[in-house]
Protein backbone atom coordinates (compact mmCIF):
# COMPACT_ATOMS: atom_id res chain seq x y z
CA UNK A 1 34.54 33.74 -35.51
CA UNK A 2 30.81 35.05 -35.27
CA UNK A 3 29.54 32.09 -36.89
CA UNK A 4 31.30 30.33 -34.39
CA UNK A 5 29.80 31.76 -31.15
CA UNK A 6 26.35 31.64 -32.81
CA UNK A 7 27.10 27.87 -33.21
CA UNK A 8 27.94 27.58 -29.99
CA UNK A 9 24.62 29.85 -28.71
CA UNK A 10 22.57 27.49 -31.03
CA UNK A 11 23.88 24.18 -29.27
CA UNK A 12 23.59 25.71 -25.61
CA UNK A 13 19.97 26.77 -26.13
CA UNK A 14 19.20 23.27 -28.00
CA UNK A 15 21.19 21.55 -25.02
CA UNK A 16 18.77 23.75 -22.18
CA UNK A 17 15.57 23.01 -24.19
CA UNK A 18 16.49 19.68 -24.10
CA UNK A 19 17.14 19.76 -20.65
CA UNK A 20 13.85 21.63 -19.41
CA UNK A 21 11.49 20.71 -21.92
CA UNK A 22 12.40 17.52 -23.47
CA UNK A 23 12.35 13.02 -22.48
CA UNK A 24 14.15 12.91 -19.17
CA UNK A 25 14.09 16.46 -18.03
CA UNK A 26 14.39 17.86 -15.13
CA UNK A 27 10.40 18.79 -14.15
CA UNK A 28 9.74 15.02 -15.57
CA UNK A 29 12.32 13.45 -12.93
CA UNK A 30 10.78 15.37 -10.11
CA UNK A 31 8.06 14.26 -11.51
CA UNK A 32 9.05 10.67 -10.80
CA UNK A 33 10.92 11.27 -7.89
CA UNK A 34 7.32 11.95 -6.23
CA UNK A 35 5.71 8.66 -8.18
CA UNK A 36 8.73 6.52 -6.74
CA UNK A 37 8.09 7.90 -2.82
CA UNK A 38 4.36 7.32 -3.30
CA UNK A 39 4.66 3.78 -4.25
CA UNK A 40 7.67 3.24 -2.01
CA UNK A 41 4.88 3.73 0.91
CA UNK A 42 2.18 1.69 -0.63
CA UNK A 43 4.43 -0.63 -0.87
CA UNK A 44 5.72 -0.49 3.13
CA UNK A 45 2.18 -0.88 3.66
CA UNK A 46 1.37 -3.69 1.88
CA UNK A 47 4.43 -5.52 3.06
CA UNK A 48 3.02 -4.88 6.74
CA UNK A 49 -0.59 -6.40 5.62
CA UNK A 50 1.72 -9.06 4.41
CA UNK A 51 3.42 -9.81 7.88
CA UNK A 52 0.51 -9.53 9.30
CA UNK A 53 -0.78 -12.46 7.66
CA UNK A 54 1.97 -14.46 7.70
CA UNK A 55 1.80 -14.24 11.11
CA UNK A 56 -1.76 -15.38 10.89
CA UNK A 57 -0.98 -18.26 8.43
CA UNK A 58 1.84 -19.40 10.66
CA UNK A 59 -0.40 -19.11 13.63
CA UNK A 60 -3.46 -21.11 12.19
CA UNK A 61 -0.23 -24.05 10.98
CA UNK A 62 0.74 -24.55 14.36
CA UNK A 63 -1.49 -23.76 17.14
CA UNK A 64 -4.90 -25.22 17.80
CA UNK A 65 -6.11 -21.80 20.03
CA UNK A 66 -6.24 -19.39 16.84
CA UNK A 67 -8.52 -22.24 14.99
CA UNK A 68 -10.50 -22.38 17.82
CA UNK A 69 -11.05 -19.00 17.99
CA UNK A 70 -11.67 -18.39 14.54
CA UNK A 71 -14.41 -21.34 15.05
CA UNK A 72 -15.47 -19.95 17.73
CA UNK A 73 -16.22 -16.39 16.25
CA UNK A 74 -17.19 -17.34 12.60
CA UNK A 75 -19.11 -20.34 13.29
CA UNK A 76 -20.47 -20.22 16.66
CA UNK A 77 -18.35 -23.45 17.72
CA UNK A 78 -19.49 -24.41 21.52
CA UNK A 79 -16.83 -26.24 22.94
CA UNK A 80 -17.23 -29.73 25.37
CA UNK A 81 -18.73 -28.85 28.77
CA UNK A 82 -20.24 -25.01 27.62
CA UNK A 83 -23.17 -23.97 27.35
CA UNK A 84 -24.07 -21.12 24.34
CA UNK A 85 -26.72 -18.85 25.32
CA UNK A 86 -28.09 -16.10 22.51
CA UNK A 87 -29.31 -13.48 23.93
CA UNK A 88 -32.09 -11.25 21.41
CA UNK A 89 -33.02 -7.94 21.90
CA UNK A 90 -35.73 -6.73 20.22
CA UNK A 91 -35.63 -3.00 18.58
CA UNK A 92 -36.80 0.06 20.19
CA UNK A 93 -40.16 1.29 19.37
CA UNK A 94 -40.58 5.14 19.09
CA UNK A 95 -43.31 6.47 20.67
């Protein structure tokens, strides 16, 4: 009957090493717990960016005004009947 309950002991303190110490236990699933909500917000933000250029994509597909404006800001497009005037200022000179 001794042998018995050390058997028993033995198997219990293998199972709880196993448990705390070894693959898949319980400090390593916390563990990923945190790793899964990190990426589960990097990944929220990078489906935003992602609607956010859709939205840009399908903008620039079917509207003339957003290609006009990106023209108009990244290439200095003038349109029909404007006139562009650049206006330079020159740096301040310390005394």
């Amino acid at each position: 009957m001794r042998l018995v309950l050390i058997g028993l002991a033995l198997v219990v303190l293998g199972l709880q090493a196993k448990l705390w110490f070894g693959e898949g236990s319980i400090p390593e699933v916390l563990q990923l717990r945190v790793a899964v909500t990190e990426q589960e917000a990097s990944n929220e933000l990078l489906r935003l960016r992602n609607q956010a250029l859709q939205a840009e994509v399908d903008d620039l597909k079917t509207g003339l005004d957003a290609i006009e404006e990106r023209a108009r800001l990244e290439m200095g497009m003038v349109g029909e009947g404007e006139t562009f005037f650049h206006i330079v200022t020159q740096p301040r000179q310390e005394p």
